[in-house]
N, C-alpha and C. Protein backbone atom coordinates (compact mmCIF):
# COMPACT_ATOMS: atom_id res chain seq x y z
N UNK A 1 64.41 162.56 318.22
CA UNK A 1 63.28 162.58 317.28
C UNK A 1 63.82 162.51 315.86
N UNK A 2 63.77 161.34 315.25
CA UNK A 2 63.63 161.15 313.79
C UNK A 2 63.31 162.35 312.93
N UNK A 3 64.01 162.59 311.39
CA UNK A 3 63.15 163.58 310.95
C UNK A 3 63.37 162.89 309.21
N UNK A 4 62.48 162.77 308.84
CA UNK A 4 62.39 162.39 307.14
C UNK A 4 62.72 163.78 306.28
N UNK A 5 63.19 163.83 305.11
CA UNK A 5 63.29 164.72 304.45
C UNK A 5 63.48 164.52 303.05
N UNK A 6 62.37 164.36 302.23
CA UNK A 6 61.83 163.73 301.08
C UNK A 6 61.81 165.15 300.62
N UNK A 7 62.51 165.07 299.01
CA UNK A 7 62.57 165.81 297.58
C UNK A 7 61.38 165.31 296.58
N UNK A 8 60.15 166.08 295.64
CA UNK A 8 60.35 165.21 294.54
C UNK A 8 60.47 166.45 293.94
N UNK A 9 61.02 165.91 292.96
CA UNK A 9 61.61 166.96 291.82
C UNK A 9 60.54 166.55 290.11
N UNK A 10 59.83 167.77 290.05
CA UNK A 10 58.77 168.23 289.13
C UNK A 10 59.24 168.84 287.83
N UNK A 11 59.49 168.49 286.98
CA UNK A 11 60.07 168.89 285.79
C UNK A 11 58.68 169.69 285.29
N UNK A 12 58.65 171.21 285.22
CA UNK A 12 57.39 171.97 284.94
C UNK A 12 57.79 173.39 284.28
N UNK A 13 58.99 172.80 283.11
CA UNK A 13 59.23 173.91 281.85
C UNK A 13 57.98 174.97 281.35
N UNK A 14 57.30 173.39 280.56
CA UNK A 14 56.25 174.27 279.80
C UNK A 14 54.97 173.92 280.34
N UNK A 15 55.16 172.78 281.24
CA UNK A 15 53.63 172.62 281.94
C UNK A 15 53.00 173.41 282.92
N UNK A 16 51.82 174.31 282.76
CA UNK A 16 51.85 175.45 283.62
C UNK A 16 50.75 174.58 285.05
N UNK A 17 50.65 173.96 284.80
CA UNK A 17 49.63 173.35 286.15
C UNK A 17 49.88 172.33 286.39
N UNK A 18 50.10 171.88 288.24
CA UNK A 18 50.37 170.65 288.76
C UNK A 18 49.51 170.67 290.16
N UNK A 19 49.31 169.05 290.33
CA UNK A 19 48.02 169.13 291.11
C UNK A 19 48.82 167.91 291.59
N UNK A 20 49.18 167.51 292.89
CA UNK A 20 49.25 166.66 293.41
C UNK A 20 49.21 165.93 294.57
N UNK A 21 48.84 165.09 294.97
CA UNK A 21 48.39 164.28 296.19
C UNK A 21 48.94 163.26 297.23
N UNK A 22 49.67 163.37 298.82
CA UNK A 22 50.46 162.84 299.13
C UNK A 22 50.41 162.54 300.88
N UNK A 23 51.34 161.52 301.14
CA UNK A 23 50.98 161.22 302.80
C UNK A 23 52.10 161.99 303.09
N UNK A 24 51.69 162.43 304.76
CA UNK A 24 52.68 163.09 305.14
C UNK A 24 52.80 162.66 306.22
N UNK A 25 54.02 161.82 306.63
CA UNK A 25 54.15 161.09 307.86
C UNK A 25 54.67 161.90 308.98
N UNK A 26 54.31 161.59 310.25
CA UNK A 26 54.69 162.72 311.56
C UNK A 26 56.09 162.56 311.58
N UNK A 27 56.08 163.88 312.25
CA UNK A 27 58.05 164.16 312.23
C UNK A 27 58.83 164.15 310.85
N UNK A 28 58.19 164.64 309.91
CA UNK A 28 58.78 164.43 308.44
C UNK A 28 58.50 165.34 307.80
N UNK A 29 59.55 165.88 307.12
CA UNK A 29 59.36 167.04 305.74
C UNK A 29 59.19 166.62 304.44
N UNK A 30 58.18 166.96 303.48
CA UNK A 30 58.40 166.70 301.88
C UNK A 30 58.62 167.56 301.67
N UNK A 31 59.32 168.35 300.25
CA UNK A 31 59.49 169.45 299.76
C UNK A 31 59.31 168.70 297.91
N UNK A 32 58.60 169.77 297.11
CA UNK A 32 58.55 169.74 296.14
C UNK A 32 59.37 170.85 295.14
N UNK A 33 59.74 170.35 294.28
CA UNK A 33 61.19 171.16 293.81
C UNK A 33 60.28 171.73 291.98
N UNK A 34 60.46 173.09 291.78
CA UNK A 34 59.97 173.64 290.58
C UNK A 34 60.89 174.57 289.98
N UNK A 35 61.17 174.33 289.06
CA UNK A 35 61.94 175.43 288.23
C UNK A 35 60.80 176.15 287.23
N UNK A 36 60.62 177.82 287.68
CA UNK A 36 59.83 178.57 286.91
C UNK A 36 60.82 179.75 286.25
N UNK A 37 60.00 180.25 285.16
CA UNK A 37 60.88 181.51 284.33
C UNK A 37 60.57 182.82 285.21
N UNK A 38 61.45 184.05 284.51
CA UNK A 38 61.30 185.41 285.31
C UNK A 38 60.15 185.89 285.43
N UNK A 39 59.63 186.45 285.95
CA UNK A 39 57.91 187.53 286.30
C UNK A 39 57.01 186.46 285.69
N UNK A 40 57.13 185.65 286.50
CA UNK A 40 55.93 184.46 286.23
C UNK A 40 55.07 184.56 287.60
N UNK A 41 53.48 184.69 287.60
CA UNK A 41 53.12 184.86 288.52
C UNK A 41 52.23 183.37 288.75
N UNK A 42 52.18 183.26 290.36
CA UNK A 42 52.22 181.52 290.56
C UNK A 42 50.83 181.62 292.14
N UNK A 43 49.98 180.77 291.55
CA UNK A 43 49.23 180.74 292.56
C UNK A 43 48.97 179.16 292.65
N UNK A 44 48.81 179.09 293.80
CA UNK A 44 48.69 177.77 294.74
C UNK A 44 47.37 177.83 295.74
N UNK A 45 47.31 176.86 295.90
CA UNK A 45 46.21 175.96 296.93
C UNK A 45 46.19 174.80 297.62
N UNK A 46 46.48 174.70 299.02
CA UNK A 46 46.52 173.71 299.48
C UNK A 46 45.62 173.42 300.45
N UNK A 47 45.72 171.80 300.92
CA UNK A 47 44.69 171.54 302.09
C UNK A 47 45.33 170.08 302.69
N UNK A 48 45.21 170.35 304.26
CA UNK A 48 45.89 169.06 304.77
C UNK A 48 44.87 168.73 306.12
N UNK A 49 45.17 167.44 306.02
CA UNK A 49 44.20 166.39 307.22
C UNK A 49 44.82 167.36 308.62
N UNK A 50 43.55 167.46 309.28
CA UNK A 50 43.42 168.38 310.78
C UNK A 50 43.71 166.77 311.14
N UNK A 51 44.95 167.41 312.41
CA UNK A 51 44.82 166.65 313.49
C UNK A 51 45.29 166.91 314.72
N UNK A 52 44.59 167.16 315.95
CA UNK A 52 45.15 167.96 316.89
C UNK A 52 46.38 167.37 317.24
N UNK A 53 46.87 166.37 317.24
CA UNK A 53 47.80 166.11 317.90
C UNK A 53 49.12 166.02 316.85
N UNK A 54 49.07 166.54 315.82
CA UNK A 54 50.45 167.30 314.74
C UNK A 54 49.85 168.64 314.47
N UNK A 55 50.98 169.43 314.33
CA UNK A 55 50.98 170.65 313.37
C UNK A 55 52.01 170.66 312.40
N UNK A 56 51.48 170.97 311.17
CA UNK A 56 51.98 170.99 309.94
C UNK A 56 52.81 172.66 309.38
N UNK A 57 53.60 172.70 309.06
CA UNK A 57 53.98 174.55 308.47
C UNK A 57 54.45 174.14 307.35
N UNK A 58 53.78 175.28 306.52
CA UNK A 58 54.45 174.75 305.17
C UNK A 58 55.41 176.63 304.65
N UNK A 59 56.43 176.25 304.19
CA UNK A 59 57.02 177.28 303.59
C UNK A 59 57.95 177.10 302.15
N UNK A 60 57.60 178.17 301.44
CA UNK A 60 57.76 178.20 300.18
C UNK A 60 59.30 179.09 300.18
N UNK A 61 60.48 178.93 299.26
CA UNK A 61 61.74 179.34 299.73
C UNK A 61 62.26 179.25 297.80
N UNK A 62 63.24 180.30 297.56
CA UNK A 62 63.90 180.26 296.23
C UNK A 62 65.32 179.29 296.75
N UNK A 63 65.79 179.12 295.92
CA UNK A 63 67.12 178.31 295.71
C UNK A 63 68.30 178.84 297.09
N UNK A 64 68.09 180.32 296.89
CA UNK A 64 68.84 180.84 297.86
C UNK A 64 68.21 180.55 299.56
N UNK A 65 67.43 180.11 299.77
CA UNK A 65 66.82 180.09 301.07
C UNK A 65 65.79 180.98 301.53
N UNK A 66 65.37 182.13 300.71
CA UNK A 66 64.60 183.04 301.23
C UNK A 66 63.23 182.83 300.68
N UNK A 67 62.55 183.10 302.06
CA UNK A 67 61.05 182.70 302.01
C UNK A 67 60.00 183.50 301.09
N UNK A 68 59.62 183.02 300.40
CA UNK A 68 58.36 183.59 299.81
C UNK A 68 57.14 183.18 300.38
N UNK A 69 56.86 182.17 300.96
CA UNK A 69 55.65 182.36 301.96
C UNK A 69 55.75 181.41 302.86
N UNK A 70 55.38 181.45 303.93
CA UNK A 70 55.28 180.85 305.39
C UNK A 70 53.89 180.84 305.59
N UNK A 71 53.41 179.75 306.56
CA UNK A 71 52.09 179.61 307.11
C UNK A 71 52.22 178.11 308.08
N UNK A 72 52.19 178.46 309.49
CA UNK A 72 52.42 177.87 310.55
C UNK A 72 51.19 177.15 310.79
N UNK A 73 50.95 175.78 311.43
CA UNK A 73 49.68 174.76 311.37
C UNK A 73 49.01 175.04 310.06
N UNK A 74 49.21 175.17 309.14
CA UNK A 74 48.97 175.21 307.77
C UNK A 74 47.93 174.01 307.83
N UNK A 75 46.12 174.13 307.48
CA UNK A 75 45.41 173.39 307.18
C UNK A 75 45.47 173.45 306.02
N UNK A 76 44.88 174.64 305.55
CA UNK A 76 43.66 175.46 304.13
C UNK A 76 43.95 176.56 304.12
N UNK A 77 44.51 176.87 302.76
CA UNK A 77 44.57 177.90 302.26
C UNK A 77 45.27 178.42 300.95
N UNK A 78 45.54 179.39 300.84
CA UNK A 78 46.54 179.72 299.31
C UNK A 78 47.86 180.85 299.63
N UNK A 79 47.72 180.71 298.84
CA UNK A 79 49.35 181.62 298.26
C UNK A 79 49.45 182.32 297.16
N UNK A 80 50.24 183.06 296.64
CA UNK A 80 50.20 183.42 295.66
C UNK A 80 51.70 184.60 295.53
N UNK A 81 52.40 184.32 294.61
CA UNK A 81 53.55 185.32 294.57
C UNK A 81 54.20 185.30 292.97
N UNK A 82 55.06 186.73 292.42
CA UNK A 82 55.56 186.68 291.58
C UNK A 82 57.20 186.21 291.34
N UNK A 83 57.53 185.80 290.67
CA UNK A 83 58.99 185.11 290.55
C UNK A 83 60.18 186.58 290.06
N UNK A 84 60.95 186.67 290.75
CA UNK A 84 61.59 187.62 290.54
C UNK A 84 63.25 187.36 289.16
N UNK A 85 63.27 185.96 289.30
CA UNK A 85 64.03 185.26 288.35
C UNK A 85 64.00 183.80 287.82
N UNK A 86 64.49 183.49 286.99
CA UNK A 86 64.51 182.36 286.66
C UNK A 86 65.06 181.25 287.49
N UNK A 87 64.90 180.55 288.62
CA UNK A 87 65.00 179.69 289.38
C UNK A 87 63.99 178.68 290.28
N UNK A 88 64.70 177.90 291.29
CA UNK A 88 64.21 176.25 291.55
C UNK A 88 63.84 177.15 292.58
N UNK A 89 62.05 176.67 293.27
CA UNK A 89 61.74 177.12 294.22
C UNK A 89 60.93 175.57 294.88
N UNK A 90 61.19 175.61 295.98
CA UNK A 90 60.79 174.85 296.65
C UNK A 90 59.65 175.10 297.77
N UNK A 91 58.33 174.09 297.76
CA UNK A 91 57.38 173.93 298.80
C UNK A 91 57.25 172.55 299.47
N UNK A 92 57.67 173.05 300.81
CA UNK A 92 58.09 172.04 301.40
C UNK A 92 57.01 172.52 303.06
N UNK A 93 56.51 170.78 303.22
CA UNK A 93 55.39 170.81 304.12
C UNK A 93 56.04 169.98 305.56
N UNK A 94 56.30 170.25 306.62
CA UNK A 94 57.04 169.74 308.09
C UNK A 94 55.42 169.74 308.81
N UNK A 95 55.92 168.45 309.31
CA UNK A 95 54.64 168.16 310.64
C UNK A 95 55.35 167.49 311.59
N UNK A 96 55.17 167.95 312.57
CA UNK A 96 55.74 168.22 313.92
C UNK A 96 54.50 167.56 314.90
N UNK A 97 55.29 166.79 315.85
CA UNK A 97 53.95 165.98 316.43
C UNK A 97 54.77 165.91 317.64
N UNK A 98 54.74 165.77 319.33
CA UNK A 98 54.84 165.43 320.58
C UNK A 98 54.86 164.19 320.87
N UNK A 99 53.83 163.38 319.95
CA UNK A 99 53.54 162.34 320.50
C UNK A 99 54.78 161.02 319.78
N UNK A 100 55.45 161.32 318.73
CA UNK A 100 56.69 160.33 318.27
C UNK A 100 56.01 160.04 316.87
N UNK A 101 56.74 159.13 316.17
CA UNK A 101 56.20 158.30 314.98
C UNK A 101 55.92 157.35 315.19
N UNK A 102 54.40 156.61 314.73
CA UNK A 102 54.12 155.36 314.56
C UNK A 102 52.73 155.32 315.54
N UNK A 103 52.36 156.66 316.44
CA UNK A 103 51.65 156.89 316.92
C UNK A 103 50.47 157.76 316.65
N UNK A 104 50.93 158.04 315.50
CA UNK A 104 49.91 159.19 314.76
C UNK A 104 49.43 158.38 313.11
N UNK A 105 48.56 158.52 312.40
CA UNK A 105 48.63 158.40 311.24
C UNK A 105 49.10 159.71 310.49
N UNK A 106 49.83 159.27 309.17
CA UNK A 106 49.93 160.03 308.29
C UNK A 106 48.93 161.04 307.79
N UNK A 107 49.22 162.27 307.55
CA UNK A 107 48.38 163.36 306.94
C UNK A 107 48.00 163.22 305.11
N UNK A 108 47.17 163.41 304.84
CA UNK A 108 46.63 163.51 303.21
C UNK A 108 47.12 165.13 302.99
N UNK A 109 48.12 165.28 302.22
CA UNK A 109 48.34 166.66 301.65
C UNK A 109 47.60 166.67 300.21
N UNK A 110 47.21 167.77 299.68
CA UNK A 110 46.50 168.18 298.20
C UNK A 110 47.18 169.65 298.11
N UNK A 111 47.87 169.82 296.78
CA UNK A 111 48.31 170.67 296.46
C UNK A 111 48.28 170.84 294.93
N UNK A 112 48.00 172.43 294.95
CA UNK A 112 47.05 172.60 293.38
C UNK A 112 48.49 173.94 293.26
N UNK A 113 48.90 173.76 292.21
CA UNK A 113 49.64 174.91 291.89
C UNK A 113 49.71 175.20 290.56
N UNK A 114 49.73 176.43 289.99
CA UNK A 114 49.18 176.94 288.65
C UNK A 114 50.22 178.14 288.63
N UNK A 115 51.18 178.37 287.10
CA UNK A 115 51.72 179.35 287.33
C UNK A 115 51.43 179.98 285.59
N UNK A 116 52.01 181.70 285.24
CA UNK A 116 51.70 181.34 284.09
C UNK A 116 50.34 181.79 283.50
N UNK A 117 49.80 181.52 282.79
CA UNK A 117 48.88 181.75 282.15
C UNK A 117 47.51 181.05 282.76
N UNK A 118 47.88 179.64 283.46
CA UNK A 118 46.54 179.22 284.06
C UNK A 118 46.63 180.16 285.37
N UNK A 119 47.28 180.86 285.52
CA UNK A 119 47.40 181.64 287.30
C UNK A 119 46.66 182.82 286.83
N UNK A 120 46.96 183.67 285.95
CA UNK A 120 46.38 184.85 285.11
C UNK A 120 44.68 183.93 284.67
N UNK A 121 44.71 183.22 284.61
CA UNK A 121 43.50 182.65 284.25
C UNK A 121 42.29 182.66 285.31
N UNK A 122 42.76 182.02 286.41
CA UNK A 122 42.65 182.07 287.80
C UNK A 122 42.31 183.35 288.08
N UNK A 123 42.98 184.55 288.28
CA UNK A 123 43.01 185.66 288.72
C UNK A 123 42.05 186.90 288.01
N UNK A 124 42.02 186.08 286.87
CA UNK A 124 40.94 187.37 286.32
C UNK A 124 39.29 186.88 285.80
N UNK A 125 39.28 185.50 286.44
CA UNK A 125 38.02 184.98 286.13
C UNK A 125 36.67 185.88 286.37
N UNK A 126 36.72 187.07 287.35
CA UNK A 126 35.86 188.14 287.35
C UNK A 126 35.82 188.49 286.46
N UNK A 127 36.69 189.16 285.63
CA UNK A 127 36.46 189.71 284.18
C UNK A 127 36.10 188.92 282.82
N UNK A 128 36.47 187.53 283.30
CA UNK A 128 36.11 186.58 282.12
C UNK A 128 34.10 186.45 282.22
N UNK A 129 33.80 186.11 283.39
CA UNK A 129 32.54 186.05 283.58
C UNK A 129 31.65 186.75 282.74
N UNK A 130 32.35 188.34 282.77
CA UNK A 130 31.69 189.49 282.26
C UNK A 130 31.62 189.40 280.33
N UNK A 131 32.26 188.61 280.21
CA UNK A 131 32.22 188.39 278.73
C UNK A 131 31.45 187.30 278.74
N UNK A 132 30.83 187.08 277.18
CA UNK A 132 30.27 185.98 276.49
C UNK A 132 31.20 184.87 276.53
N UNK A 133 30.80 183.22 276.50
CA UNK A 133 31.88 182.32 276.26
C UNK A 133 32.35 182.24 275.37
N UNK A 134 32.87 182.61 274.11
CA UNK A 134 33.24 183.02 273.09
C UNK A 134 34.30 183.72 273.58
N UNK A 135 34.00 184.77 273.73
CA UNK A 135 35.14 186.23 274.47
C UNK A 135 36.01 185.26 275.21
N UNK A 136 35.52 184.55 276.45
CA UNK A 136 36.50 184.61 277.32
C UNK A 136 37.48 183.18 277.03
N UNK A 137 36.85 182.48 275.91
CA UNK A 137 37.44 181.34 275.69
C UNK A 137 38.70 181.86 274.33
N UNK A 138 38.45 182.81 273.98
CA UNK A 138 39.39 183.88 272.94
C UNK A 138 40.30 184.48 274.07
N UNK A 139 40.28 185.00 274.76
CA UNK A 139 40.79 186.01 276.08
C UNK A 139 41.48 184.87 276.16
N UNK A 140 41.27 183.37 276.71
CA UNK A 140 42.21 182.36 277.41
C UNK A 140 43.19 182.28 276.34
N UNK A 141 42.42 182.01 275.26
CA UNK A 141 43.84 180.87 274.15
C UNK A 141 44.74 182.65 273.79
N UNK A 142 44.54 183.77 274.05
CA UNK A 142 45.38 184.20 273.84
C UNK A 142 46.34 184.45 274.55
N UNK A 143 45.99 184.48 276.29
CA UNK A 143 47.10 184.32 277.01
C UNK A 143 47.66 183.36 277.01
N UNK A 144 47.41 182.20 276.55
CA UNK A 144 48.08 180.96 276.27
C UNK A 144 49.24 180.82 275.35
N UNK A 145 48.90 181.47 273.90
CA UNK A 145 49.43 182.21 273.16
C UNK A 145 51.06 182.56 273.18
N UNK A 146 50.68 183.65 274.26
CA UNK A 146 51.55 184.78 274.82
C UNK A 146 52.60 183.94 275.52
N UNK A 147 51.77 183.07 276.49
CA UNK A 147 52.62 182.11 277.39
C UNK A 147 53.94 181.13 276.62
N UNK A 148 52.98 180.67 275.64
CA UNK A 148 54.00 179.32 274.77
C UNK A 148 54.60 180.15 273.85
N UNK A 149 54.36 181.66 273.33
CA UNK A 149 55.44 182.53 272.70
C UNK A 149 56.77 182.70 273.53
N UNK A 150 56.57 183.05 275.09
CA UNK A 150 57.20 183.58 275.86
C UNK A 150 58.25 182.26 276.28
N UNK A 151 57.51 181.07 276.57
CA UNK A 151 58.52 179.80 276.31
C UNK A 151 59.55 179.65 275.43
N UNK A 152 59.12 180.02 274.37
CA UNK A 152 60.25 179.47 272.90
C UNK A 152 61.14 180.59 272.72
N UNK A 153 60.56 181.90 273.27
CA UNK A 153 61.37 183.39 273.35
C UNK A 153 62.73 182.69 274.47
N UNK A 154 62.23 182.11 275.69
CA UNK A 154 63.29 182.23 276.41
C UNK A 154 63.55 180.24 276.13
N UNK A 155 63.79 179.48 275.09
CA UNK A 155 64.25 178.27 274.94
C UNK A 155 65.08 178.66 273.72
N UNK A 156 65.08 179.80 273.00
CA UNK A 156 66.11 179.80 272.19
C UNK A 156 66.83 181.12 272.99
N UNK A 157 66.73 181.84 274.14
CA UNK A 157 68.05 182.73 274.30
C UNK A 157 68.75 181.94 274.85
N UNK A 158 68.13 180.11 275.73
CA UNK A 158 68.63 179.32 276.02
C UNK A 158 69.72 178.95 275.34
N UNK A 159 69.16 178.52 274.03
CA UNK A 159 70.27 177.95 273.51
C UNK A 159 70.96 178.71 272.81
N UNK A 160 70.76 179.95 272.62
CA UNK A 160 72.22 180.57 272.25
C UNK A 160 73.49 180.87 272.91
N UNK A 161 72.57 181.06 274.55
CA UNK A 161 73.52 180.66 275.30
C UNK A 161 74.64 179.68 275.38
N UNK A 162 73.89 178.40 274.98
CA UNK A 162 74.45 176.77 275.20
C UNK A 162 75.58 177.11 274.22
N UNK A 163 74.97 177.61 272.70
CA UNK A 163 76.03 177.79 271.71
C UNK A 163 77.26 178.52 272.17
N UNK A 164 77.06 179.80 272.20
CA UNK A 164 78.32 180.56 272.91
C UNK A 164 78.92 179.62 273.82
N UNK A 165 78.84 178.87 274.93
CA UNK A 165 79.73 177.81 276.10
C UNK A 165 79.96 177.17 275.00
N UNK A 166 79.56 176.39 273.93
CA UNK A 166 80.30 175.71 273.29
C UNK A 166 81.00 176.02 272.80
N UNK A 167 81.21 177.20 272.07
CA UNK A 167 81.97 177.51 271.10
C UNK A 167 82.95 177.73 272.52
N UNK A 168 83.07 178.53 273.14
CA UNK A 168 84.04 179.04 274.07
C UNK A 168 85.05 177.60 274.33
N UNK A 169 83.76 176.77 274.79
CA UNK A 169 84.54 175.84 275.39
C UNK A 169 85.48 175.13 274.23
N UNK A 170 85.06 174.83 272.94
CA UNK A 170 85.66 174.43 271.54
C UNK A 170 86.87 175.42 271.74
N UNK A 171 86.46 176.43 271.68
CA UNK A 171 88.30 177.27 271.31
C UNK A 171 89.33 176.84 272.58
N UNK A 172 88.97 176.64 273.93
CA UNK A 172 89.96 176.40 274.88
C UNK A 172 90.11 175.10 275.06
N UNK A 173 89.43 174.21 274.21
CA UNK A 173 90.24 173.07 273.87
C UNK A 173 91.28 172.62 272.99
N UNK A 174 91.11 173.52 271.84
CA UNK A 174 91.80 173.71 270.65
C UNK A 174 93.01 174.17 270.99
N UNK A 175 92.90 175.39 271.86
CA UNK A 175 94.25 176.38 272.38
C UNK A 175 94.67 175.12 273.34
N UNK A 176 94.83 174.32 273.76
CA UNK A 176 94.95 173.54 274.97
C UNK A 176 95.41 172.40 273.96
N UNK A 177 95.31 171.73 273.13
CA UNK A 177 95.66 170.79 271.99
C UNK A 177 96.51 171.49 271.56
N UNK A 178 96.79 172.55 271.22
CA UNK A 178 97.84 173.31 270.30
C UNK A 178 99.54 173.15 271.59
N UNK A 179 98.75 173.86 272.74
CA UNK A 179 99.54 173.96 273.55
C UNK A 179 100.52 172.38 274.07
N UNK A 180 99.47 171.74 274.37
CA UNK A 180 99.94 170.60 274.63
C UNK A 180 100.66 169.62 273.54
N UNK A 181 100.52 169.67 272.15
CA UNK A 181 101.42 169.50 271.30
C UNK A 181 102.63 170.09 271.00
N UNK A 182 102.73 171.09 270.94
CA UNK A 182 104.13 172.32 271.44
C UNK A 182 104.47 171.81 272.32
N UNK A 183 104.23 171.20 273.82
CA UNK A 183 105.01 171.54 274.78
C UNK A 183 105.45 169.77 274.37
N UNK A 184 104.89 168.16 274.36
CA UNK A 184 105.48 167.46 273.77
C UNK A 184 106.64 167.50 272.47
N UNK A 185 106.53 168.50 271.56
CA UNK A 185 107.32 168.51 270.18
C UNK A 185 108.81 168.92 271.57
N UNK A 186 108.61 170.02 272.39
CA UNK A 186 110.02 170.66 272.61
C UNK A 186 110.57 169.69 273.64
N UNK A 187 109.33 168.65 274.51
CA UNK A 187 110.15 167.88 275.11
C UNK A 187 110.70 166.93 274.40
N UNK A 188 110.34 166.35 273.38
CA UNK A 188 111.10 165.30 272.30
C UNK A 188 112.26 165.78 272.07
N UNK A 189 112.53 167.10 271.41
CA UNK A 189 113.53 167.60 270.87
C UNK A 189 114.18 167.80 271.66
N UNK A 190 113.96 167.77 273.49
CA UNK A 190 114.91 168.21 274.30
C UNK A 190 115.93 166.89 274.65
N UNK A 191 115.04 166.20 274.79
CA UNK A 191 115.36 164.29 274.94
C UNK A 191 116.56 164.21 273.79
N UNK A 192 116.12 164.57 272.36
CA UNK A 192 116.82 164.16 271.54
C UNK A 192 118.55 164.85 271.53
N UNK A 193 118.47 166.05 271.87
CA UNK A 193 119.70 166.91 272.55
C UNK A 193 120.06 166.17 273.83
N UNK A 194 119.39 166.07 274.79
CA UNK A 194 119.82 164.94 275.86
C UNK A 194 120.65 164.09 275.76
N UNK A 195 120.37 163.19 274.85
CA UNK A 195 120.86 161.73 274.92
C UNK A 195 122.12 161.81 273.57
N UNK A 196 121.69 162.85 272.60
CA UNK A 196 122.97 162.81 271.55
C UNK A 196 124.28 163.66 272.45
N UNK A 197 123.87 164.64 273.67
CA UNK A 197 124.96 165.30 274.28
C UNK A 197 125.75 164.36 275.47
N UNK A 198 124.40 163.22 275.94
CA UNK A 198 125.14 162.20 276.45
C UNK A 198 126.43 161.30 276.12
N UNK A 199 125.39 160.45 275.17
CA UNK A 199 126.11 159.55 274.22
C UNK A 199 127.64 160.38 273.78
N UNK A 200 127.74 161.51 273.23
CA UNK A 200 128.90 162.26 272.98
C UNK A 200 129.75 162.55 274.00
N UNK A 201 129.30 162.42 275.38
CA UNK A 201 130.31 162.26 276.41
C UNK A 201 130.86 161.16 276.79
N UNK A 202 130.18 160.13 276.56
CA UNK A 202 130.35 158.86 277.19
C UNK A 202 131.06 158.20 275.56
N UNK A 203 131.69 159.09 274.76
CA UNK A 203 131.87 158.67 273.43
C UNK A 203 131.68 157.55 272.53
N UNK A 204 130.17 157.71 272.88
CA UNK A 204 129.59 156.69 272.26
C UNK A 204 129.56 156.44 270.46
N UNK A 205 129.05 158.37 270.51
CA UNK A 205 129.37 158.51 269.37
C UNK A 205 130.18 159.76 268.79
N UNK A 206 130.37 159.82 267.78
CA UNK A 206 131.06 161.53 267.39
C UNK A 206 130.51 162.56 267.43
């Protein structure tokens, strides 16, 4: 049995919502690849074509392999979990069929995922209700706010980071140029003792 195993890789820094739509051929895995920040909380929604004769499981996994959510014949339904660090998490959907490939049609996957401030958005829409639209459209842009503060908070510890490796890396090139010029100067000078202690044997010269 054949097995496909399709990546796409989602560049979703500062974009807090992705919604996307896809075939899922029998006997084949997609996995979708996300890099989110620390205590980011992430809710999802999905829905896939019933067909008795595949079952689909979809499981959600950090970089290291460990599952953050599982759900076996996975039609309809959600998810929802907090990020414990800054890393690539992957949701990846397997359909498993008896009958082979080429004998089944492909499945329609829909997948809605929101992390972030549209997830907090999501989650407290009970309490938004309870306010005037005014209030709750103030309530949004300030968690929004908070969100694209909390971006640029962690895009410059980024790059101070980057700075420090550079600089580091600048000085152990420098020490490494220094070194490697020293160790050419003493092999020249050794050559040059070489060949004048030669030449003086072979009395070439005085």
């Amino acid at each position: 049995m054949s097995k496909l195993r399709v990546f796409l890789l989602i560049p979703v820094l500062l974009d807090p919502v992705l919604s996307i739509t896809f075939y899922l051929p029998v006997n084949s895995m997609k996995c979708l690849q996300e890099n989110i920040h620390k205590d980011v909380l992430v809710l999802g929604d999905y829905e896939v074509d019933e067909n008795p004769k595949t079952r689909t499981n979809l499981k959600i996994t950090d970089s290291s392999g460990d599952p953050l959510y599982t759900k076996e014949n996975a039609t309809k339904g959600k998810f929802l979990f907090i990020t414990e660090s800054y890393d690539r998490f992957d949701v990846c959907f397997n359909s498993i069929s008896p009958m082979g490939t080429g004998r089944v049609p492909d499945q329609l996957v829909i997948l809605n995922l929101k992390h972030g401030v549209e997830a907090k958005n999501n989650t407290e829409i009970e309490n938004l209700e309870k306010l005037t639209p005014l209030e709750a459209k103030l309530t949004h842009l300030e968690h929004l706010s908070r969100s694209i503060a909390d971006d640029f908070t962690y895009l410059k510890e980024r790059g101070k980071e980057m700075q420090q490796t550079n600089g580091s890396t600048n000085t152990r090139l420098q020490l490494f140029s220094v070194l490697s010029v020293c160790c050419f100067l003493a092999l020249a000078a050794w050559q040059v003792l070489y060949l004048k202690r030669f030449f003086k044997t072979k009395k070439l010269i005085e």
